[in-house]
N, C-alpha and C. Protein backbone atom coordinates (compact mmCIF):
# COMPACT_ATOMS: atom_id res chain seq x y z
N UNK A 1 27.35 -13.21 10.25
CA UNK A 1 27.05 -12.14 9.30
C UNK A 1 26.19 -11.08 10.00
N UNK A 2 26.09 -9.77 9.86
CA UNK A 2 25.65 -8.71 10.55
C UNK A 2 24.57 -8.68 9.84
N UNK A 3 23.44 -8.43 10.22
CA UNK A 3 22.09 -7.84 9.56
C UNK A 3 22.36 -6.76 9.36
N UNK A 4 21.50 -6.41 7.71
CA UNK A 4 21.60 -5.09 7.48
C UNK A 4 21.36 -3.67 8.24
N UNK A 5 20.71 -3.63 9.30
CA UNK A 5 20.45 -2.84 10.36
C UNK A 5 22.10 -2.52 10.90
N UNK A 6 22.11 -3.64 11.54
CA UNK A 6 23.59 -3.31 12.36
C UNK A 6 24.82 -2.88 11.03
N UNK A 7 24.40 -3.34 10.31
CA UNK A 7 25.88 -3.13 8.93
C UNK A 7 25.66 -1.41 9.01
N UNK A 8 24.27 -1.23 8.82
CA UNK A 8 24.26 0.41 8.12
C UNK A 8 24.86 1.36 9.72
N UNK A 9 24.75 0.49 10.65
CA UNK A 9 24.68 1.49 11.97
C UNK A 9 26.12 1.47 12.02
N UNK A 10 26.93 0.46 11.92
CA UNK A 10 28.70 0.96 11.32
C UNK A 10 28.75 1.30 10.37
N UNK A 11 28.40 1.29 9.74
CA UNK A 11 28.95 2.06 8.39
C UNK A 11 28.78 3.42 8.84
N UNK A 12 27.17 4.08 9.09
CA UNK A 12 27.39 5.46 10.03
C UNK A 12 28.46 6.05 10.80
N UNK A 13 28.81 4.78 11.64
CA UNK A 13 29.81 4.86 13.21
C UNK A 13 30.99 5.21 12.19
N UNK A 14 31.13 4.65 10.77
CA UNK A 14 33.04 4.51 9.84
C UNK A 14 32.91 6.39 8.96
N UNK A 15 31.20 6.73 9.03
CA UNK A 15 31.58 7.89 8.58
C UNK A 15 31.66 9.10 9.14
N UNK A 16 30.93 9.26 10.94
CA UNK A 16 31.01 9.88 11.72
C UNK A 16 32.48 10.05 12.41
N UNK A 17 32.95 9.02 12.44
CA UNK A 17 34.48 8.89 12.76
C UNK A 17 35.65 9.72 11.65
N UNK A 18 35.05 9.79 10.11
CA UNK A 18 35.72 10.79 9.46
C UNK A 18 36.55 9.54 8.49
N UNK A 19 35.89 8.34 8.36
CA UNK A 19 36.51 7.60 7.21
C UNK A 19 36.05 7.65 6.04
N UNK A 20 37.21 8.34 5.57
CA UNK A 20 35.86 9.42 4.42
C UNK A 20 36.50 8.21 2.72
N UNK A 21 37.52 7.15 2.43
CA UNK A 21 37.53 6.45 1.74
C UNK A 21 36.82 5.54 1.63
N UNK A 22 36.91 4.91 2.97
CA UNK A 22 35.88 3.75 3.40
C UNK A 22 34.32 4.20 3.43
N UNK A 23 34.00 5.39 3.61
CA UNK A 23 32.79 5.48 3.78
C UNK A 23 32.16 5.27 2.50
N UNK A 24 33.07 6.10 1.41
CA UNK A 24 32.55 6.30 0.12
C UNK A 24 32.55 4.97 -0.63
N UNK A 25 32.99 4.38 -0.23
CA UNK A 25 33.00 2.75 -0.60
C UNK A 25 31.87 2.15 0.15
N UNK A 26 31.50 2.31 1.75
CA UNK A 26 30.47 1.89 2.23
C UNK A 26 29.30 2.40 1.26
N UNK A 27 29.03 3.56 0.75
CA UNK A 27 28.18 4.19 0.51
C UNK A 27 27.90 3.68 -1.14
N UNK A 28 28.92 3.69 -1.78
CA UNK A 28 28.63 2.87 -2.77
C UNK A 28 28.08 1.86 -3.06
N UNK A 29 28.21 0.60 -1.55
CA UNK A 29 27.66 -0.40 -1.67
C UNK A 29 25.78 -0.14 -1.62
N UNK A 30 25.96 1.12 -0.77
CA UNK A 30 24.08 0.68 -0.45
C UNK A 30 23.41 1.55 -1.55
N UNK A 31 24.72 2.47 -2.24
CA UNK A 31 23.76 3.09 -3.90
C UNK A 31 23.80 1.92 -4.74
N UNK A 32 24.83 0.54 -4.94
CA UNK A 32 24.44 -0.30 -5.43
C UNK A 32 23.04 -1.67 -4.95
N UNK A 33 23.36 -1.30 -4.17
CA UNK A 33 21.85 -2.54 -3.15
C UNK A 33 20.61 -1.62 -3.54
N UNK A 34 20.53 -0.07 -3.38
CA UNK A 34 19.08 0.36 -3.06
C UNK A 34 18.94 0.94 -4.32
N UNK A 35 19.23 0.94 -5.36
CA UNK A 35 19.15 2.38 -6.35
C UNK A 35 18.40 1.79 -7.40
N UNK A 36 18.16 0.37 -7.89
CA UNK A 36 16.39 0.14 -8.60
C UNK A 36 15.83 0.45 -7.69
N UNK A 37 15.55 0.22 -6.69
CA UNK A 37 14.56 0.16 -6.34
C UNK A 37 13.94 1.71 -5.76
N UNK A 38 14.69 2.64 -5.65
CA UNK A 38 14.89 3.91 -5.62
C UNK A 38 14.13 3.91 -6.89
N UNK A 39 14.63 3.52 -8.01
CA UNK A 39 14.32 4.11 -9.21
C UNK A 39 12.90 3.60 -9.57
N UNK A 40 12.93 2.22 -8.86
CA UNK A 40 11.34 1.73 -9.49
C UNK A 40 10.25 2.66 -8.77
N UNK A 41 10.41 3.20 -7.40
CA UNK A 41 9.15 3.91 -6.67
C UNK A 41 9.26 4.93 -7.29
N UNK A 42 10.45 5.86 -7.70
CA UNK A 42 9.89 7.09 -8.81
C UNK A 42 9.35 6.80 -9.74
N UNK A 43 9.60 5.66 -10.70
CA UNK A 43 9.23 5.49 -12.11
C UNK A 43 7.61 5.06 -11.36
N UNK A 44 7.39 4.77 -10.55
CA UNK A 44 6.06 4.52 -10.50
C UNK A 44 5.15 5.58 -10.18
N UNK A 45 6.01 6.45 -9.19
CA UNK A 45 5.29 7.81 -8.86
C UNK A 45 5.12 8.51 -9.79
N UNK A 46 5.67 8.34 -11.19
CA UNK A 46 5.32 8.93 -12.46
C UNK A 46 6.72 10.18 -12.99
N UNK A 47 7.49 9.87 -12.61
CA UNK A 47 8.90 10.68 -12.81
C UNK A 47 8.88 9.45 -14.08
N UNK A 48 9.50 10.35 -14.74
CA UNK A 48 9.89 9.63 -16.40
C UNK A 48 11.36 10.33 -17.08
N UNK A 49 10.70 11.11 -17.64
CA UNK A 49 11.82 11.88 -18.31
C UNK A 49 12.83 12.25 -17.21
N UNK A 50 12.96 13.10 -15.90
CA UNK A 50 13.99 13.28 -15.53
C UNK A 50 13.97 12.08 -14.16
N UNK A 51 13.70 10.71 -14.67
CA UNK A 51 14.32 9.98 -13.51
C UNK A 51 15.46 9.71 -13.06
N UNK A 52 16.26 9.60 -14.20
CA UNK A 52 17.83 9.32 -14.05
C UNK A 52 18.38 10.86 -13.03
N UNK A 53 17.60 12.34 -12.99
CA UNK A 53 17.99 13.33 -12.10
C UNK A 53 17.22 13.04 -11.12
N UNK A 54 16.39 12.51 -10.58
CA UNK A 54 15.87 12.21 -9.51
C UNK A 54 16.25 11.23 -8.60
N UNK A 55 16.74 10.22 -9.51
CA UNK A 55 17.84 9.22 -8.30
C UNK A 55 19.00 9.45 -7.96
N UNK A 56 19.50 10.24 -8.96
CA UNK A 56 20.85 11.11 -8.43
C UNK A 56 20.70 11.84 -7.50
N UNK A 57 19.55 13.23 -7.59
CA UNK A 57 18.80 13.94 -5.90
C UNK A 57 18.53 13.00 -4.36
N UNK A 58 18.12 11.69 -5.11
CA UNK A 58 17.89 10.68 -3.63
C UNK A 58 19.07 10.61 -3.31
N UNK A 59 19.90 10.16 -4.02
CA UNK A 59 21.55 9.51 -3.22
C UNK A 59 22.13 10.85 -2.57
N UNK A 60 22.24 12.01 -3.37
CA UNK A 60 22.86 12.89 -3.01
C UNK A 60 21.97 13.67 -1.88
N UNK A 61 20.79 13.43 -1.38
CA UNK A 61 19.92 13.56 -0.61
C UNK A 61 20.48 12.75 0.67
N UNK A 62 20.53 11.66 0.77
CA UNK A 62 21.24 10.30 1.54
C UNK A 62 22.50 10.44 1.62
N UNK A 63 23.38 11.07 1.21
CA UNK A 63 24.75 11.14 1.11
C UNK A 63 24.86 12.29 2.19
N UNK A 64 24.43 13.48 1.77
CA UNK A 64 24.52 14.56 2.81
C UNK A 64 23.61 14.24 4.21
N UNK A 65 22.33 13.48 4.13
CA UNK A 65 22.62 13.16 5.57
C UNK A 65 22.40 11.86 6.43
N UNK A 66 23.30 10.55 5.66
CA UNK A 66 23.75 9.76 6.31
C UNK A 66 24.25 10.05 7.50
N UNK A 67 24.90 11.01 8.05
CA UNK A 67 25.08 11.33 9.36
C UNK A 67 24.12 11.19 10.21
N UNK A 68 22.71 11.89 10.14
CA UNK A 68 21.77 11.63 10.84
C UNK A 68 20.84 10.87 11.41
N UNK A 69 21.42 9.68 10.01
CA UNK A 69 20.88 8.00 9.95
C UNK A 69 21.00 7.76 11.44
N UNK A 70 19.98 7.33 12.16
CA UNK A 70 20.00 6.51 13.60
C UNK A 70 20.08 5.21 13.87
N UNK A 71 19.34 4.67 12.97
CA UNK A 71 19.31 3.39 12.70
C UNK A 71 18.40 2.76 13.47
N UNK A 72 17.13 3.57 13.53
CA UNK A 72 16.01 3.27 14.40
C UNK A 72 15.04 2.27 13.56
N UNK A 73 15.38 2.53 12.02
CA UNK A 73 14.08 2.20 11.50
C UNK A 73 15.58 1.43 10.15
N UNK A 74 15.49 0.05 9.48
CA UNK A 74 15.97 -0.49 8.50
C UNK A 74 16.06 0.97 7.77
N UNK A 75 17.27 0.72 6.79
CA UNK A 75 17.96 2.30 5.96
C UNK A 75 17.11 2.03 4.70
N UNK A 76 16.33 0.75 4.38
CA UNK A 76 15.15 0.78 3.36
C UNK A 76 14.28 1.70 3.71
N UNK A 77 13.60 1.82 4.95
CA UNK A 77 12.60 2.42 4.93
C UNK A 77 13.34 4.22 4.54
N UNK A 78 14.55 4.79 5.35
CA UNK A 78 15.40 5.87 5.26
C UNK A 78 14.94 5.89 3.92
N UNK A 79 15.86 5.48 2.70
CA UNK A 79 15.49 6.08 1.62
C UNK A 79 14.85 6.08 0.64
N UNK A 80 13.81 5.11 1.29
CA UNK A 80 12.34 5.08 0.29
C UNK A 80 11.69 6.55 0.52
N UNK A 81 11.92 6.51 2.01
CA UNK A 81 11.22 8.36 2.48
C UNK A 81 11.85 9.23 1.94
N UNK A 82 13.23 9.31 1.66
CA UNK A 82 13.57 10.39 0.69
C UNK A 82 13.26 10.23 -0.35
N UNK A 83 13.76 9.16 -0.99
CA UNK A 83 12.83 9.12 -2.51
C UNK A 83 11.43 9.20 -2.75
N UNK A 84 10.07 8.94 -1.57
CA UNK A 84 8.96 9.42 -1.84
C UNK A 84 9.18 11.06 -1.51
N UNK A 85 9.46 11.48 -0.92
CA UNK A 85 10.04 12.93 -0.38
C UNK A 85 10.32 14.07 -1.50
N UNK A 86 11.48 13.26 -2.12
CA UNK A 86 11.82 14.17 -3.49
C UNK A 86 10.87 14.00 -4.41
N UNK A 87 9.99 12.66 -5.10
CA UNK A 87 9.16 12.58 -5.77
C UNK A 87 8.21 13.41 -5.69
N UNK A 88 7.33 13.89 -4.18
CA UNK A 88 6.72 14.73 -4.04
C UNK A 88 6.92 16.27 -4.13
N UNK A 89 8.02 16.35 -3.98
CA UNK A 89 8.79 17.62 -4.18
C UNK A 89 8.54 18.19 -5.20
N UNK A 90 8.93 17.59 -6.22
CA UNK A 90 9.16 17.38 -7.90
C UNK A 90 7.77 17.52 -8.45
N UNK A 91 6.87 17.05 -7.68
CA UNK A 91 5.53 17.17 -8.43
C UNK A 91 4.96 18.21 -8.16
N UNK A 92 5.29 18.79 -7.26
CA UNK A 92 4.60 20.38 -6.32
C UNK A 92 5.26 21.19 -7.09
N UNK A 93 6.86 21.02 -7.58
CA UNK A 93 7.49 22.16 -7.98
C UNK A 93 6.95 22.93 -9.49
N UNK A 94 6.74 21.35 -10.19
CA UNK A 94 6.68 21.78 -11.43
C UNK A 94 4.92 20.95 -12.31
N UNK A 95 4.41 20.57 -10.89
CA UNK A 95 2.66 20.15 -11.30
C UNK A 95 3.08 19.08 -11.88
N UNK A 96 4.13 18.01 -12.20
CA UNK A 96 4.15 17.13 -13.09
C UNK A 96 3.28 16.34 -12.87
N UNK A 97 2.48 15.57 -13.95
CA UNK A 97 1.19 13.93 -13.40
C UNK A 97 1.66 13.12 -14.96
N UNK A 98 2.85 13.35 -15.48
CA UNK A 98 3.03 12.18 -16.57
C UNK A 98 3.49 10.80 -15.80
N UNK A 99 3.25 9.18 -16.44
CA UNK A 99 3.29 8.18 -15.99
C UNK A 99 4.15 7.72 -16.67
N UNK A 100 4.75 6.62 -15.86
CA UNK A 100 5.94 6.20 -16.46
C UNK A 100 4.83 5.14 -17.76
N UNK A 101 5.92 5.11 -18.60
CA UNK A 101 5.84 4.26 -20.10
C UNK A 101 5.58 2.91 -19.77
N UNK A 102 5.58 2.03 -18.68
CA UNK A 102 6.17 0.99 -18.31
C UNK A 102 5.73 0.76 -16.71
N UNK A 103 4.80 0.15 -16.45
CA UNK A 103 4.59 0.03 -15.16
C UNK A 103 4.87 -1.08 -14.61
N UNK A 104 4.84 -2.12 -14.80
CA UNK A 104 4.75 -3.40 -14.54
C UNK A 104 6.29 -4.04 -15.19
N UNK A 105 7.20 -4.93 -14.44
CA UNK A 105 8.34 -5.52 -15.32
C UNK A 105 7.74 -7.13 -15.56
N UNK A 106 7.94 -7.02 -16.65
CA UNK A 106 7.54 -8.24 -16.77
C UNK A 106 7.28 -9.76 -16.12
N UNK A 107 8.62 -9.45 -15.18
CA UNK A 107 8.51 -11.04 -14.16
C UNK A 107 7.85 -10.79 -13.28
N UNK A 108 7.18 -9.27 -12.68
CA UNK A 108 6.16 -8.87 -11.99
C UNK A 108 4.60 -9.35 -12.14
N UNK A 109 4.55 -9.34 -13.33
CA UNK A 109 3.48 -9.84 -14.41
C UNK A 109 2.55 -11.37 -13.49
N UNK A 110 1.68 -11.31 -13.22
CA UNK A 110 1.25 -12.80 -12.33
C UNK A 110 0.86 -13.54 -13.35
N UNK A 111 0.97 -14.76 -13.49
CA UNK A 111 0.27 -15.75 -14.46
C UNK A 111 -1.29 -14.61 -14.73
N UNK A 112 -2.12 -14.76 -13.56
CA UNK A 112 -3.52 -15.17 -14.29
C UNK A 112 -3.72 -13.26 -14.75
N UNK A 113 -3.09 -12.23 -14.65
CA UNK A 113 -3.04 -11.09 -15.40
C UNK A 113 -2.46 -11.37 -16.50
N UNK A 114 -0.84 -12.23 -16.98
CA UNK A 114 -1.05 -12.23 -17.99
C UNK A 114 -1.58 -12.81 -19.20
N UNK A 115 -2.61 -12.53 -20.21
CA UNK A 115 -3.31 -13.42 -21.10
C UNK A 115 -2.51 -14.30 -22.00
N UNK A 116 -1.12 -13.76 -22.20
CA UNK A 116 -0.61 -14.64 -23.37
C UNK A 116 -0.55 -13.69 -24.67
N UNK A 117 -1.14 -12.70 -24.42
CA UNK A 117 -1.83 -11.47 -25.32
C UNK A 117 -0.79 -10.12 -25.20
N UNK A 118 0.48 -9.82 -26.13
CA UNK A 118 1.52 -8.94 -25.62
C UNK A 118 0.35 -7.92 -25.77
N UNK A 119 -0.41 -7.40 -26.77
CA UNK A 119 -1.20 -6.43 -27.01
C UNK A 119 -1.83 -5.84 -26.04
N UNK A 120 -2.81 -6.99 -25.94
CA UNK A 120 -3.63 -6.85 -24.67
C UNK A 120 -3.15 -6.50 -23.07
N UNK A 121 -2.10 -7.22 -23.16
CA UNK A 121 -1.45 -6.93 -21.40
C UNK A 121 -0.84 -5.28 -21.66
N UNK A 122 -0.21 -5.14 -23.11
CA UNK A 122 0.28 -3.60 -22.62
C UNK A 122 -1.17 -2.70 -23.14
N UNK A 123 -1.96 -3.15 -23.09
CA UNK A 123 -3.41 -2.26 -22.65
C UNK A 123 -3.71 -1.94 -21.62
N UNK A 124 -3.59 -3.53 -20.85
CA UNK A 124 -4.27 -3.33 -19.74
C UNK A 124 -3.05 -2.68 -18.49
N UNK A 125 -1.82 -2.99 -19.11
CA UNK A 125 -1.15 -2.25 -18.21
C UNK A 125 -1.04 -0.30 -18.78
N UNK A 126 -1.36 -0.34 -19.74
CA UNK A 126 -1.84 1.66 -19.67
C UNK A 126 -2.95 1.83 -19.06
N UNK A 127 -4.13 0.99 -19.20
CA UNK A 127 -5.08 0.86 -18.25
C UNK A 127 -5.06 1.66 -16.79
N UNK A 128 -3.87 0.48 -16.24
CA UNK A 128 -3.80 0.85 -14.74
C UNK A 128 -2.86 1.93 -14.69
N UNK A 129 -1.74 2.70 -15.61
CA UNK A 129 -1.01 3.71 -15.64
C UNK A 129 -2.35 5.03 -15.82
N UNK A 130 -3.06 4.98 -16.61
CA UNK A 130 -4.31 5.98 -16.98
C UNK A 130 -4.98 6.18 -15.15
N UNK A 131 -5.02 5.27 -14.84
CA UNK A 131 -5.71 4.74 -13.70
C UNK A 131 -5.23 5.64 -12.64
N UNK A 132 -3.69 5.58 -11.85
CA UNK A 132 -3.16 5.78 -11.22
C UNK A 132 -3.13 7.31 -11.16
N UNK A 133 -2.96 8.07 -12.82
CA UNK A 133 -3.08 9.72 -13.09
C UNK A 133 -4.35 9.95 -12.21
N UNK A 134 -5.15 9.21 -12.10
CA UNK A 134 -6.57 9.71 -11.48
C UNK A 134 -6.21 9.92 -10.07
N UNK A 135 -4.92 9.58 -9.04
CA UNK A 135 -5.17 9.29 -8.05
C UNK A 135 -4.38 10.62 -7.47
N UNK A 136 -4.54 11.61 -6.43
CA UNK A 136 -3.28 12.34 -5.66
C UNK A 136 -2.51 11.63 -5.28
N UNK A 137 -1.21 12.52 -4.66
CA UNK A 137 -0.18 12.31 -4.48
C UNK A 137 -0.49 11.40 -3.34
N UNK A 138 -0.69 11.93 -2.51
CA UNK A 138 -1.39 10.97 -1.29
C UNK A 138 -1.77 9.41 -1.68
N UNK A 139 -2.07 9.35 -2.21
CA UNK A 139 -3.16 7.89 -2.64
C UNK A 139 -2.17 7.24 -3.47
N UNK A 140 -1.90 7.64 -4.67
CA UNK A 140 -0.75 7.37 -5.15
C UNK A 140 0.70 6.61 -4.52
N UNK A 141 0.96 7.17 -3.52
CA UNK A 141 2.16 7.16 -2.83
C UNK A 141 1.88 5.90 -2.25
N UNK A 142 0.68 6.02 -1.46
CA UNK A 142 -0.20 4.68 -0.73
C UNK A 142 0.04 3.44 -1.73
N UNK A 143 -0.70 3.47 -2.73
CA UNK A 143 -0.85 2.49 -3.75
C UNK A 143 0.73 1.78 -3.96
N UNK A 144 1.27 2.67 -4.56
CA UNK A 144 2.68 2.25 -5.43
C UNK A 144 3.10 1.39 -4.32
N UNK A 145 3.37 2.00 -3.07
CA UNK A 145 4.30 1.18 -2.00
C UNK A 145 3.93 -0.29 -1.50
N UNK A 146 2.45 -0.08 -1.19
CA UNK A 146 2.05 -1.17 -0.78
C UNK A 146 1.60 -2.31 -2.08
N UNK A 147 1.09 -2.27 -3.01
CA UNK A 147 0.69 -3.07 -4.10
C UNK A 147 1.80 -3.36 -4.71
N UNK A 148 2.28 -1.98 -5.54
CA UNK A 148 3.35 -2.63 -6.20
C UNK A 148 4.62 -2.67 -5.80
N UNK A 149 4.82 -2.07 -4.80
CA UNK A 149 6.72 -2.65 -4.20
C UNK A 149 6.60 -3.46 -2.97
N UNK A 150 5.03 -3.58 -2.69
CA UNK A 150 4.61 -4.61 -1.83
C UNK A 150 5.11 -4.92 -0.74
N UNK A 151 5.19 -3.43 0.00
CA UNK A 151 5.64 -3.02 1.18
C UNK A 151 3.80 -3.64 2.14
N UNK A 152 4.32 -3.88 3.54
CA UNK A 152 3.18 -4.03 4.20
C UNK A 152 3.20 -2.94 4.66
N UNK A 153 1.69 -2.66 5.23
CA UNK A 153 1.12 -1.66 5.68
C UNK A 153 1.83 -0.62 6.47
N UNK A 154 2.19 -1.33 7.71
CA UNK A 154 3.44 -0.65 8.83
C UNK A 154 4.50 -0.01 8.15
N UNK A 155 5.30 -0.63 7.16
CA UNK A 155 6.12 -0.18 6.71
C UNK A 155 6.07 1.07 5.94
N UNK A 156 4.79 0.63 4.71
CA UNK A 156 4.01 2.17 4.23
C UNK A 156 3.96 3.38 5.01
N UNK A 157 3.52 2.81 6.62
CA UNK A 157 3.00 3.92 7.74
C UNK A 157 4.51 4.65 7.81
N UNK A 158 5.41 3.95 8.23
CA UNK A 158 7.02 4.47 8.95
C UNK A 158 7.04 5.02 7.26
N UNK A 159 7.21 4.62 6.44
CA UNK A 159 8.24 5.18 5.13
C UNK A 159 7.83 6.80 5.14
N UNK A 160 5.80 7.17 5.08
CA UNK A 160 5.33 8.27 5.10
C UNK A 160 4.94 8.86 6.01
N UNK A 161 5.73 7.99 7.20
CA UNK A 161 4.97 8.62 8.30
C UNK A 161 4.06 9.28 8.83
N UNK A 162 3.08 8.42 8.76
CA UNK A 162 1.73 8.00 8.33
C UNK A 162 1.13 7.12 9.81
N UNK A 163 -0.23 7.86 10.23
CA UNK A 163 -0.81 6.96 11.09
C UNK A 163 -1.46 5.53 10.28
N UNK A 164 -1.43 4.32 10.83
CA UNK A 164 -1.50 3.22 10.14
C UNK A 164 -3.00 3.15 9.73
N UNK A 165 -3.58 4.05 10.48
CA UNK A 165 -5.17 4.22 9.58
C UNK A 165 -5.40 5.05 8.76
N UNK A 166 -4.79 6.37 8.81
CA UNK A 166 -4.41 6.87 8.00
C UNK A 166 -4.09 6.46 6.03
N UNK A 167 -2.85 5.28 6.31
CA UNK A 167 -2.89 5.11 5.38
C UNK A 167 -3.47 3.56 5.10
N UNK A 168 -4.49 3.40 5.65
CA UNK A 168 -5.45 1.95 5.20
C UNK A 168 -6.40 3.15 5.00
N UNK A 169 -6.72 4.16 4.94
CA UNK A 169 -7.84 4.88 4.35
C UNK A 169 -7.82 5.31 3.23
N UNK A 170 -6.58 5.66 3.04
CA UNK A 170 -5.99 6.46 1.81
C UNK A 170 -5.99 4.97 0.80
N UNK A 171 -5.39 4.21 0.92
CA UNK A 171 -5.49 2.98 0.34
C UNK A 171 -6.91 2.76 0.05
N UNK A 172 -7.77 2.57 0.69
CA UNK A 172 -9.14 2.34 0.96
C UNK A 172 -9.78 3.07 -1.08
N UNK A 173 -9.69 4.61 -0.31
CA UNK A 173 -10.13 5.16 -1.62
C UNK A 173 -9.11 5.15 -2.88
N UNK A 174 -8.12 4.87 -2.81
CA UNK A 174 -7.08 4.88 -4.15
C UNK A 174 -7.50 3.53 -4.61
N UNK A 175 -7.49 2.74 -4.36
CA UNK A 175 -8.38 1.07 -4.81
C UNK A 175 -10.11 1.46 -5.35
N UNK A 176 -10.55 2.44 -4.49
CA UNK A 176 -11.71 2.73 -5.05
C UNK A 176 -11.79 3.67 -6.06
N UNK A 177 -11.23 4.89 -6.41
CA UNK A 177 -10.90 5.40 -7.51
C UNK A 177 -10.50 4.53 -8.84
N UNK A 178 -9.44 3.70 -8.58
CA UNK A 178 -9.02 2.85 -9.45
C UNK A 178 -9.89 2.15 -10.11
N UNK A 179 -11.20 1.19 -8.97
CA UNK A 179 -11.94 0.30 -9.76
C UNK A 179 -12.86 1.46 -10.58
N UNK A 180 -12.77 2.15 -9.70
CA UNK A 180 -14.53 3.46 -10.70
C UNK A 180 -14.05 3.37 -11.95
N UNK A 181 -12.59 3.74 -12.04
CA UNK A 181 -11.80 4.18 -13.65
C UNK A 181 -11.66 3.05 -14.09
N UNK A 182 -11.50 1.98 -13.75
CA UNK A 182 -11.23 0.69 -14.32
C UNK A 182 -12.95 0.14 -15.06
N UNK A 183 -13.64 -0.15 -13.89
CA UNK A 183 -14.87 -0.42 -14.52
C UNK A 183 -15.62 0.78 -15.50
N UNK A 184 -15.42 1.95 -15.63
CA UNK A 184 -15.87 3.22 -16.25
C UNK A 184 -15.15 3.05 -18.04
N UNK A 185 -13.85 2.04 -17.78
CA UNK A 185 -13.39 1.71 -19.37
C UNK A 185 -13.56 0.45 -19.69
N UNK A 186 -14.94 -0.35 -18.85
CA UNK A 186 -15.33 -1.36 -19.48
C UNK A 186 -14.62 -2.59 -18.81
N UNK A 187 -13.77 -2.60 -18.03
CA UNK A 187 -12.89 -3.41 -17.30
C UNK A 187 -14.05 -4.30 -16.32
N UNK A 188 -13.99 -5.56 -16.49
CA UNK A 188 -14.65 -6.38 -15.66
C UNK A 188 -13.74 -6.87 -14.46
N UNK A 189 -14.70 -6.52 -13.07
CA UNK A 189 -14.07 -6.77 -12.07
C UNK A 189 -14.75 -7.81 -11.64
């Protein structure tokens, strides 16, 4: 079986060559493999209302230039960077800072966060949505990837291309913003 690396680097080689049926079928497969998860880093970056047009912009973002794909770096990291890319885009264009409705999916949920308490957990999860509005784009971007799509550090670095201290700094203060706002609404840490 080919690792996904080498799969995406033919699939490139089947669309550079001009296999334009097969490609669109290749290409289908990796809008079906990558496109929650496309959708979960916007919905976390706080795209709501027009997310369903924002994952359509990533693919069609990735579609026009799969050509350029090298295949230096896994095609996860490729279009997490466009999708943080356009997310940022989107927020410059039009100032947006609304949060998604929904941060957390439930099987995400760890035992000892959740109380047993539906009330309470979707408190404490607006909590950390209230939380996150506090943070820039920068910090933000940091946070979402590494905590909650629980990318490691390196990977964070390549997705934003990002010096790796860089973004352990940015992390640094987005964790510290967070607790200020967290403990500031009474939240025991």
């Amino acid at each position: 079986m080919l690792t996904q690396t080498l799969k995406h680097i033919v699939l490139k080689k089947d669309f550079q060559t001009g296999g334009k049926v097969s490609s669109l079928e290749h290409f289908s497969e990796l809008y079906d493999q990558y496109h929650r998860q496309v959708r979960s880093v916007l919905y976390r970056m706080g795209a709501k209302e027009d997310i369903d047009d924002l994952v359509q912009e990533v693919f069609l973002k990735a579609w026009q230039a799969f050509p350029t794909f090298k295949g230096q770096s896994r095609f996860s990291t490729w279009i997490y960077r466009i999708a943080m890319n356009t997310a940022i885009d989107r927020f410059r264009k039009i100032k947006y800072r609304g949060g998604p409705a929904e941060l957390l999916d439930e099987e995400k949920i760890s035992a000892h966060e959740n109380t047993g308490n539906k009330v309470e957990d979707l408190e404490n999860q607006q909590l950390i949505l209230d939380g996150l509005d506090q943070l820039n784009e920068e910090q933000r971007s940091v946070l979402v990837l590494h905590l909650m799509e629980g990318k490691r550090m390196k990977e964070v670095a390549k997705i934003l291309k990002l010096p790796l201290g860089t973004v352990k700094s940015r992390l640094y203060y987005a964790k510290q913003t967070m607790q200020d706002y967290l403990v500031n609404r009474g939240v025991q840490l």
